[in-house]
PDB file of N, CA and C in Angstrom:
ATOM      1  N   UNK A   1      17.119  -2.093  -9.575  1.00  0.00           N
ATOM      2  CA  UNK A   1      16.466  -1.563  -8.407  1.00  0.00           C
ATOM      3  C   UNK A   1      15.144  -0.919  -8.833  1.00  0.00           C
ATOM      4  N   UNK A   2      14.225  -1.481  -8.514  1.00  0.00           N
ATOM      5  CA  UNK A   2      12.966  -0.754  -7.851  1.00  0.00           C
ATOM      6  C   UNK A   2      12.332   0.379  -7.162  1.00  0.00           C
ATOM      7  N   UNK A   3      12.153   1.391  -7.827  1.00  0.00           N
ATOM      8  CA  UNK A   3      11.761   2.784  -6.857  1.00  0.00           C
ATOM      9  C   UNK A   3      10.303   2.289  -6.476  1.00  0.00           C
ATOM     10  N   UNK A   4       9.438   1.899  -5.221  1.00  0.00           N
ATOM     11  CA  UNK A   4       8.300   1.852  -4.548  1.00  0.00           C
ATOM     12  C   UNK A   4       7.833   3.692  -4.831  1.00  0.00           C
ATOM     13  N   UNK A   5       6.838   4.342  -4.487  1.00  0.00           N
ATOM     14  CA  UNK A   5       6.180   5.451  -3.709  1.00  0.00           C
ATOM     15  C   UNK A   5       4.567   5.092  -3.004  1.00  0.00           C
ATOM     16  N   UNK A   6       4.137   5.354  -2.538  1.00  0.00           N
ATOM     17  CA  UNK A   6       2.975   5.551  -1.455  1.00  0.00           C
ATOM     18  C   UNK A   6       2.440   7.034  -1.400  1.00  0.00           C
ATOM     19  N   UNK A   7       1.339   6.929  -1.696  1.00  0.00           N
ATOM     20  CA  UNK A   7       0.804   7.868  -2.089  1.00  0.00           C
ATOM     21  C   UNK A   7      -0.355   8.168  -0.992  1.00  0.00           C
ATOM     22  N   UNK A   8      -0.893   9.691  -0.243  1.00  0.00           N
ATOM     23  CA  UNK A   8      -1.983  10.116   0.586  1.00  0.00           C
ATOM     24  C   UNK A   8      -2.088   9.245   1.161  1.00  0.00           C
ATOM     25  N   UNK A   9      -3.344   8.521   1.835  1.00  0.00           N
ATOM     26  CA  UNK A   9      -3.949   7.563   3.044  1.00  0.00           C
ATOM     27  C   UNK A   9      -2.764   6.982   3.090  1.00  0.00           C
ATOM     28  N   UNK A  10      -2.527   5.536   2.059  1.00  0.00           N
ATOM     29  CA  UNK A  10      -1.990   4.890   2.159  1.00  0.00           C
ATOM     30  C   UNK A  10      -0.120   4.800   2.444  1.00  0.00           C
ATOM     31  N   UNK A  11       0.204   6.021   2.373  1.00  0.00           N
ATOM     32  CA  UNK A  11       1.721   6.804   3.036  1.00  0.00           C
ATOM     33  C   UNK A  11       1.478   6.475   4.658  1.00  0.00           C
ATOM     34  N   UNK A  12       0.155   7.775   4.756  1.00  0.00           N
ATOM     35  CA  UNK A  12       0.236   7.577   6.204  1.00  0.00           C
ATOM     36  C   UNK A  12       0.008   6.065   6.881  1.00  0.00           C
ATOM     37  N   UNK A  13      -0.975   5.102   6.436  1.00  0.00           N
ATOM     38  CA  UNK A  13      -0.977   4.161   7.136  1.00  0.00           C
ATOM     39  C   UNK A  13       0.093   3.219   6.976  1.00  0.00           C
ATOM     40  N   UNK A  14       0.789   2.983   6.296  1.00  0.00           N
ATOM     41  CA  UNK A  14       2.697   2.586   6.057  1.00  0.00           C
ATOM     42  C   UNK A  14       3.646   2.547   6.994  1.00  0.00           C
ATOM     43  N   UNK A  15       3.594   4.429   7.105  1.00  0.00           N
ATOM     44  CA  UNK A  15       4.352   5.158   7.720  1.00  0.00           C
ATOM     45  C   UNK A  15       4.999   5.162   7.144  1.00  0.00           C
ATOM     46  N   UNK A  16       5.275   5.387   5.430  1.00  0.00           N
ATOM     47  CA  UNK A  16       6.016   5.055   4.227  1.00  0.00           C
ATOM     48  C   UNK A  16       6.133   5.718   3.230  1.00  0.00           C
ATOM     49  N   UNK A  17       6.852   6.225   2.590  1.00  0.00           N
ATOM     50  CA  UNK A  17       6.704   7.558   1.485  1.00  0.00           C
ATOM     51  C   UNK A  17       7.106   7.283   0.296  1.00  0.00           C
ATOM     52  N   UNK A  18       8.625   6.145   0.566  1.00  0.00           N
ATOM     53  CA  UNK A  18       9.065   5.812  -0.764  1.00  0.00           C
ATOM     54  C   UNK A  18       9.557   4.076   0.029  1.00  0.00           C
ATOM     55  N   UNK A  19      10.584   3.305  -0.791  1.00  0.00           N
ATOM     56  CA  UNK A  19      11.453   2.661  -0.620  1.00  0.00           C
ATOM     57  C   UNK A  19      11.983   1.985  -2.038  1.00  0.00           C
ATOM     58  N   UNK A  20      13.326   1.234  -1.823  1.00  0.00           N
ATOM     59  CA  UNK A  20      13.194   0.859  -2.763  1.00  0.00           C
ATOM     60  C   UNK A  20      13.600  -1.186  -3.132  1.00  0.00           C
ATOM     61  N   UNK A  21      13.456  -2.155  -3.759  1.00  0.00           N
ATOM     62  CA  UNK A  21      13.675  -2.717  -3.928  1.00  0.00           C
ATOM     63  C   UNK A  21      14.669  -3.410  -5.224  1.00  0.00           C
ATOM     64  N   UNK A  22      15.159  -4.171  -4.441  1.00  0.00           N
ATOM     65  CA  UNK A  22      16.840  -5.226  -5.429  1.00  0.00           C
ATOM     66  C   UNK A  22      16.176  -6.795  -5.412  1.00  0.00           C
ATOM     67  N   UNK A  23      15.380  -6.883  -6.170  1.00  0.00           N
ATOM     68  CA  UNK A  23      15.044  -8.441  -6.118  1.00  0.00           C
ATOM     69  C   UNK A  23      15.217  -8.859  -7.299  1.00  0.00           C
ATOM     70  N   UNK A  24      15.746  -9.906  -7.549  1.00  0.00           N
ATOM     71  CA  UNK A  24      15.263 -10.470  -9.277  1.00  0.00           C
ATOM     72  C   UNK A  24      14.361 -11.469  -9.534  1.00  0.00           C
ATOM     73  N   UNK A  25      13.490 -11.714  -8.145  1.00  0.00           N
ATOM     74  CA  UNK A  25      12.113 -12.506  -8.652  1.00  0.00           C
ATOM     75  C   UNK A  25      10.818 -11.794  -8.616  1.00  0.00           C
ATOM     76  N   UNK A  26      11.221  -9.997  -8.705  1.00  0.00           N
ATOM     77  CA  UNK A  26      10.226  -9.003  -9.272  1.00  0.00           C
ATOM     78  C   UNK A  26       9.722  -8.658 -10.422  1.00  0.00           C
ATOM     79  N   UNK A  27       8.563  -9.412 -11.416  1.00  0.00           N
ATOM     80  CA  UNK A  27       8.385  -9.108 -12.727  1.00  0.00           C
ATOM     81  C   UNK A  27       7.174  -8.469 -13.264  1.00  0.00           C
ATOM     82  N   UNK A  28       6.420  -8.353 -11.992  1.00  0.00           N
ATOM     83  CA  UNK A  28       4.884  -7.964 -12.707  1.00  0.00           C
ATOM     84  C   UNK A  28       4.942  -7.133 -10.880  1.00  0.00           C
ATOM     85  N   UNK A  29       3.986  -6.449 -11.525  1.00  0.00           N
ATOM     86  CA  UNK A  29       3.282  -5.156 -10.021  1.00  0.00           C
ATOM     87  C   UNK A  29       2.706  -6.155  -8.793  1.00  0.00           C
ATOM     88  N   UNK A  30       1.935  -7.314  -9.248  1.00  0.00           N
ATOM     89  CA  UNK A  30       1.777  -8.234  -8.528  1.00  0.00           C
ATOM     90  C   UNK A  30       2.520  -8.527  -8.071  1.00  0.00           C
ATOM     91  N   UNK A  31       3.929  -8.914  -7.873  1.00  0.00           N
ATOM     92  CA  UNK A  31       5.145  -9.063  -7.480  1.00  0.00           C
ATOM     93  C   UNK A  31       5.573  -8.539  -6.534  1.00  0.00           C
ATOM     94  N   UNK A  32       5.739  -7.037  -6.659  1.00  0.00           N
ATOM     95  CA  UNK A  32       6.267  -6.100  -6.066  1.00  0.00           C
ATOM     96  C   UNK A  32       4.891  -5.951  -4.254  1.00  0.00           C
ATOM     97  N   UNK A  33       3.914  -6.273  -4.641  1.00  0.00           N
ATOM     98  CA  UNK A  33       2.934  -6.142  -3.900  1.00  0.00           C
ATOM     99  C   UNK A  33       3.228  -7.028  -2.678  1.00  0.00           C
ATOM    100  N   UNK A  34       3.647  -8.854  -3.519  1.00  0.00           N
ATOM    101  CA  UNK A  34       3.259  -9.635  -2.552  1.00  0.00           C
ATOM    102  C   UNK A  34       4.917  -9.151  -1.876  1.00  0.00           C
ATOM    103  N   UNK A  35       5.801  -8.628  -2.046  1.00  0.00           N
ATOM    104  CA  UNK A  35       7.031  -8.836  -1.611  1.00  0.00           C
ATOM    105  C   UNK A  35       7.249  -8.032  -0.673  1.00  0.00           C
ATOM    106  N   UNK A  36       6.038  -7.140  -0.668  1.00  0.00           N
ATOM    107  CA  UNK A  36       6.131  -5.286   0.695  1.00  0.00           C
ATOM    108  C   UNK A  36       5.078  -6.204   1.518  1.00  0.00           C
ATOM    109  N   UNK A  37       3.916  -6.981   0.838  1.00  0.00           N
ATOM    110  CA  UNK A  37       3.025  -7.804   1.771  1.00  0.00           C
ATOM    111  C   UNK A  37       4.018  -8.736   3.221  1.00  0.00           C
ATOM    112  N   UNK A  38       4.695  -9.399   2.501  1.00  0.00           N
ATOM    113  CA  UNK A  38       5.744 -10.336   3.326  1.00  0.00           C
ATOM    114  C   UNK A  38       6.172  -9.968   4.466  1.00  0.00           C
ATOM    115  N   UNK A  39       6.530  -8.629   4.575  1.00  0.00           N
ATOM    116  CA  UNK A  39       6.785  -7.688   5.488  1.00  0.00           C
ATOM    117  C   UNK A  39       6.021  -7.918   6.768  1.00  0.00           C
ATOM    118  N   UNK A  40       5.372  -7.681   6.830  1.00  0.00           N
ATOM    119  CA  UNK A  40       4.097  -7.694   8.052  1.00  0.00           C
ATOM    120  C   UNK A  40       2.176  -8.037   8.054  1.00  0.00           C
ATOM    121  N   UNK A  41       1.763  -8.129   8.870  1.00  0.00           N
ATOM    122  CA  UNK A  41       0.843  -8.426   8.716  1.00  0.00           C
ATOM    123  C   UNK A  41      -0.187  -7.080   8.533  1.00  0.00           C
ATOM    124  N   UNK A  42       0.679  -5.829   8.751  1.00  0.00           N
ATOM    125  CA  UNK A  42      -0.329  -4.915   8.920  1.00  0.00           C
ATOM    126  C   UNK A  42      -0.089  -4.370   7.169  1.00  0.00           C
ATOM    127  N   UNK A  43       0.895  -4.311   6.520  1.00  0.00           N
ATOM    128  CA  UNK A  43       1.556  -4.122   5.048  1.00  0.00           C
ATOM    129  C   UNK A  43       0.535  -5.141   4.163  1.00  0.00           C
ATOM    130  N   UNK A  44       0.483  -6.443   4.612  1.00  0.00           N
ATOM    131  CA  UNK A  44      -0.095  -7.047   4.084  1.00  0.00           C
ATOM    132  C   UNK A  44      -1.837  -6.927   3.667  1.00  0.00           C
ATOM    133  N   UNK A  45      -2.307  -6.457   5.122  1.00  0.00           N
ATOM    134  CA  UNK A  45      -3.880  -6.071   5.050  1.00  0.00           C
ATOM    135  C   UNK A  45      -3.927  -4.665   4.543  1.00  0.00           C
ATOM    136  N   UNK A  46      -3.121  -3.487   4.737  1.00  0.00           N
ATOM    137  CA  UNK A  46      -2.870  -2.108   4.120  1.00  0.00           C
ATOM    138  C   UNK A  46      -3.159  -2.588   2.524  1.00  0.00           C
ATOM    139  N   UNK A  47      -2.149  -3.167   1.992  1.00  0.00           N
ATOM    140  CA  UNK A  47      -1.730  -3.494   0.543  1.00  0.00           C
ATOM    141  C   UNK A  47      -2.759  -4.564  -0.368  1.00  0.00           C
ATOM    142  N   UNK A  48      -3.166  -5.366   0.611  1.00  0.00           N
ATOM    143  CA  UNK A  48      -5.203  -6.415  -0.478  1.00  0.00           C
ATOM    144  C   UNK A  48      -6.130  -5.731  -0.196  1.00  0.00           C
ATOM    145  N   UNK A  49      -5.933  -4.627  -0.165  1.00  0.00           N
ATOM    146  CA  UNK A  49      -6.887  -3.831  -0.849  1.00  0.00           C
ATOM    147  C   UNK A  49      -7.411  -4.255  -1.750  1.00  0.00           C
ATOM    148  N   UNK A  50      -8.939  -3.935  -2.561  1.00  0.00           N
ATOM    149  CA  UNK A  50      -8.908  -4.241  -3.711  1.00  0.00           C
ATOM    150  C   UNK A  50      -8.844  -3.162  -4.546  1.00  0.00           C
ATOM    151  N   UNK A  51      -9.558  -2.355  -3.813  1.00  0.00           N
ATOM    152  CA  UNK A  51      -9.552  -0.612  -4.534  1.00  0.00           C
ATOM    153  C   UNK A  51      -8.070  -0.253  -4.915  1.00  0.00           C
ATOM    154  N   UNK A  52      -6.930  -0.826  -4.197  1.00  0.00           N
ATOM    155  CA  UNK A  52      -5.623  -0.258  -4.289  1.00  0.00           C
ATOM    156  C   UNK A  52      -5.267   0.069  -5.580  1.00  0.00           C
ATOM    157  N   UNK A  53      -5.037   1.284  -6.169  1.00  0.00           N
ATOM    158  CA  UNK A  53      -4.591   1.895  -7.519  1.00  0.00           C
ATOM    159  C   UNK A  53      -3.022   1.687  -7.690  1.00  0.00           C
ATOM    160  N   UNK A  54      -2.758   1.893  -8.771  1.00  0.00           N
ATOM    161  CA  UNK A  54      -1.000   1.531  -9.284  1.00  0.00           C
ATOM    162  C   UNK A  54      -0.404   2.017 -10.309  1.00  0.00           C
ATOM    163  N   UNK A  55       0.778   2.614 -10.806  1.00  0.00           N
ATOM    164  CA  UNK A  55       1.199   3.081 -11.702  1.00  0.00           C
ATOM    165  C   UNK A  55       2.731   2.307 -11.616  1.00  0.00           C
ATOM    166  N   UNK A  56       3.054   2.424 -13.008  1.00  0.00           N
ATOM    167  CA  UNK A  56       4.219   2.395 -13.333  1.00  0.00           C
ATOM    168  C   UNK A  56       5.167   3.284 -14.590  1.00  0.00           C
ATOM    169  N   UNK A  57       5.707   3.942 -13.984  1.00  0.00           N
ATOM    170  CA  UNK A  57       6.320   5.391 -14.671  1.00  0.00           C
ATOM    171  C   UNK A  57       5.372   6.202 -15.084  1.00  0.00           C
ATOM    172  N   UNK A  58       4.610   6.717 -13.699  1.00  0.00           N
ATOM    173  CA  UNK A  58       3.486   7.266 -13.934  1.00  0.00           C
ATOM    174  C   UNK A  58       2.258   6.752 -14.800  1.00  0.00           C
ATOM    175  N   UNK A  59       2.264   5.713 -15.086  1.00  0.00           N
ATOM    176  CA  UNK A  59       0.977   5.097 -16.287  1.00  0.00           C
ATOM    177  C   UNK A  59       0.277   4.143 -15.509  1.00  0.00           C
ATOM    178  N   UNK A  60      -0.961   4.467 -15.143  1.00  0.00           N
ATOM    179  CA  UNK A  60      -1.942   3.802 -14.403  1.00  0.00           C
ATOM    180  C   UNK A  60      -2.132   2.053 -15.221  1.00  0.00           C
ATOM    181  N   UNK A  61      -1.786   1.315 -14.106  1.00  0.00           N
ATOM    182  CA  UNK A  61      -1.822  -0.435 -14.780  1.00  0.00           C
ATOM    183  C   UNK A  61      -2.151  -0.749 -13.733  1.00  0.00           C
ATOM    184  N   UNK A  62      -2.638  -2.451 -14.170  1.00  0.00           N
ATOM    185  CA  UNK A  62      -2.876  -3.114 -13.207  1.00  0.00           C
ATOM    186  C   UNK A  62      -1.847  -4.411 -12.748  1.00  0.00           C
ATOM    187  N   UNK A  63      -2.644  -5.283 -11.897  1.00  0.00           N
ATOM    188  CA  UNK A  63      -1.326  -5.876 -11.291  1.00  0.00           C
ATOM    189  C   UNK A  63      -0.276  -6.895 -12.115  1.00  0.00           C
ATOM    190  N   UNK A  64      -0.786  -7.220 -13.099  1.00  0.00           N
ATOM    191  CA  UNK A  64      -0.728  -7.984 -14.568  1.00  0.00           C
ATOM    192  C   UNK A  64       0.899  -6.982 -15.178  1.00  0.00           C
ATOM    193  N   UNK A  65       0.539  -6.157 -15.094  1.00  0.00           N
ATOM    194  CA  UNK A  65       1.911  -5.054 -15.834  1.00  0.00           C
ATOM    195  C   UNK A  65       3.445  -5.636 -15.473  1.00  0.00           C
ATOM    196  N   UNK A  66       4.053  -5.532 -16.314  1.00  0.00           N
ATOM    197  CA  UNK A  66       5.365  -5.779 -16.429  1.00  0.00           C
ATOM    198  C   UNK A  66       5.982  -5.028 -15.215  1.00  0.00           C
ATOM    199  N   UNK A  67       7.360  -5.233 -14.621  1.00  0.00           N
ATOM    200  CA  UNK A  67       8.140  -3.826 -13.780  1.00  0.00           C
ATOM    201  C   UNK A  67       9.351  -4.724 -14.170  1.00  0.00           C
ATOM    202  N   UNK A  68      10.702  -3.750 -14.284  1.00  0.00           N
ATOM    203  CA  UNK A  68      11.999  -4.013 -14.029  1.00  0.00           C
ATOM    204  C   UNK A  68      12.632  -3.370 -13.544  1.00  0.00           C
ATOM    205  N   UNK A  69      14.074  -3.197 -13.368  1.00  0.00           N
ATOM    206  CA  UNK A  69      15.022  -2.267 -12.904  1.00  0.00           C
ATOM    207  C   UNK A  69      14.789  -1.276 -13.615  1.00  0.00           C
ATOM    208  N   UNK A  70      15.238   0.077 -12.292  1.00  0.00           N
ATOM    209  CA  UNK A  70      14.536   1.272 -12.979  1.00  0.00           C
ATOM    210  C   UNK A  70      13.235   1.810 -12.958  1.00  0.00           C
ATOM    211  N   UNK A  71      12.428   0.787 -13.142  1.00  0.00           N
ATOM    212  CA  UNK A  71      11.285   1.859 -12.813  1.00  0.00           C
ATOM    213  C   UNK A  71      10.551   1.852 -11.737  1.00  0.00           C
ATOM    214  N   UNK A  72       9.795   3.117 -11.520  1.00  0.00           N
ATOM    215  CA  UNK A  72       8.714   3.080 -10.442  1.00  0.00           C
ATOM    216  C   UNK A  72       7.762   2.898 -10.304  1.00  0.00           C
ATOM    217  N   UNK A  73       7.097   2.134  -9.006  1.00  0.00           N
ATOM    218  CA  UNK A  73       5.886   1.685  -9.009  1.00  0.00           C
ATOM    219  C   UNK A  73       5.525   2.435  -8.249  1.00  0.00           C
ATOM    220  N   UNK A  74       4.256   3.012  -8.393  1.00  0.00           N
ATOM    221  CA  UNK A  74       3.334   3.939  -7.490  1.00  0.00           C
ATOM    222  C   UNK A  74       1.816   3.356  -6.742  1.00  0.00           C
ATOM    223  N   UNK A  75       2.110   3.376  -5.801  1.00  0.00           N
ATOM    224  CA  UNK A  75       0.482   2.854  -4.868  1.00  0.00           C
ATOM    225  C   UNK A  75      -0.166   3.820  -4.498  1.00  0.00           C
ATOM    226  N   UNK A  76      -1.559   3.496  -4.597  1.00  0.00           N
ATOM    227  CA  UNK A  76      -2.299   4.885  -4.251  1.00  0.00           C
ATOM    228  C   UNK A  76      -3.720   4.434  -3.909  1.00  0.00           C
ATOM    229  N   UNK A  77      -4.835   4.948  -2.722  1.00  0.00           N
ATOM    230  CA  UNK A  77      -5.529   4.808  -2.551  1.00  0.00           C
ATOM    231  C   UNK A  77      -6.797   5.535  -4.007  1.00  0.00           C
ATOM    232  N   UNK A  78      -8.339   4.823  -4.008  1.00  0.00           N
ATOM    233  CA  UNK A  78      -8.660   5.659  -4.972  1.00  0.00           C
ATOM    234  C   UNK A  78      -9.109   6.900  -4.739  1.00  0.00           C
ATOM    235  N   UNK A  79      -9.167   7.821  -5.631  1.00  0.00           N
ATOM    236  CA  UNK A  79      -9.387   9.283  -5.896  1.00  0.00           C
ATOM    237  C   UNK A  79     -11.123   9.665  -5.898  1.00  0.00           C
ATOM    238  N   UNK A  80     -11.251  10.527  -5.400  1.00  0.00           N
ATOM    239  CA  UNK A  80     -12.824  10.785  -5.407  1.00  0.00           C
ATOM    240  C   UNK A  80     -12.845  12.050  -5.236  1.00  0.00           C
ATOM    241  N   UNK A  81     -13.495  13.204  -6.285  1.00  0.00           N
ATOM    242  CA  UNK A  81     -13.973  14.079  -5.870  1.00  0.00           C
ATOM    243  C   UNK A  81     -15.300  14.433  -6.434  1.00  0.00           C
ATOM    244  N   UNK A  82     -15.728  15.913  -6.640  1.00  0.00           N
ATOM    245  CA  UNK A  82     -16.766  16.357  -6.191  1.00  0.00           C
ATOM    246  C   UNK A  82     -16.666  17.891  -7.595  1.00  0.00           C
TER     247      UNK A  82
END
């Protein structure tokens, strides 16, 4: 199993905080993306982003990164301050 989280903007536009996924054709973050995409059309345009940021067990990667059971993937809009 798959722990998802959603992080600031992209929580609220979800309407989504966590979830989690049981798939076994989940192997890379890319994966996990197109499989919350599938969902809807509004998940789908939320999520191709390109800016969309990502972690896995907290370690900032990109969509290329490995995932398995157990760990979490984190989505997040990007960060900007001042």
């Amino acid at each position: 199993m798959i722990k998802v989280v959603f992080f600031a903007k992209l929580r609220e536009q979800l309407d989504c905080s966590e979830l989690t996924l049981d798939d076994d054709s989940i192997s890379t973050v890319a994966d996990v993306k197109q499989l919350l995409s599938n969902r809807s059309d509004h998940w789908q345009q939320t999520l191709n982003n390109g800016s969309l940021l990502s972690a896995v067990n907290h370690d900032m990667v990109d969509s290329t990164h490995p995932v398995k059971s157990g760990d979490e993937v984190a989505f997040f809009p990007p960060v900007t301050g001042g």
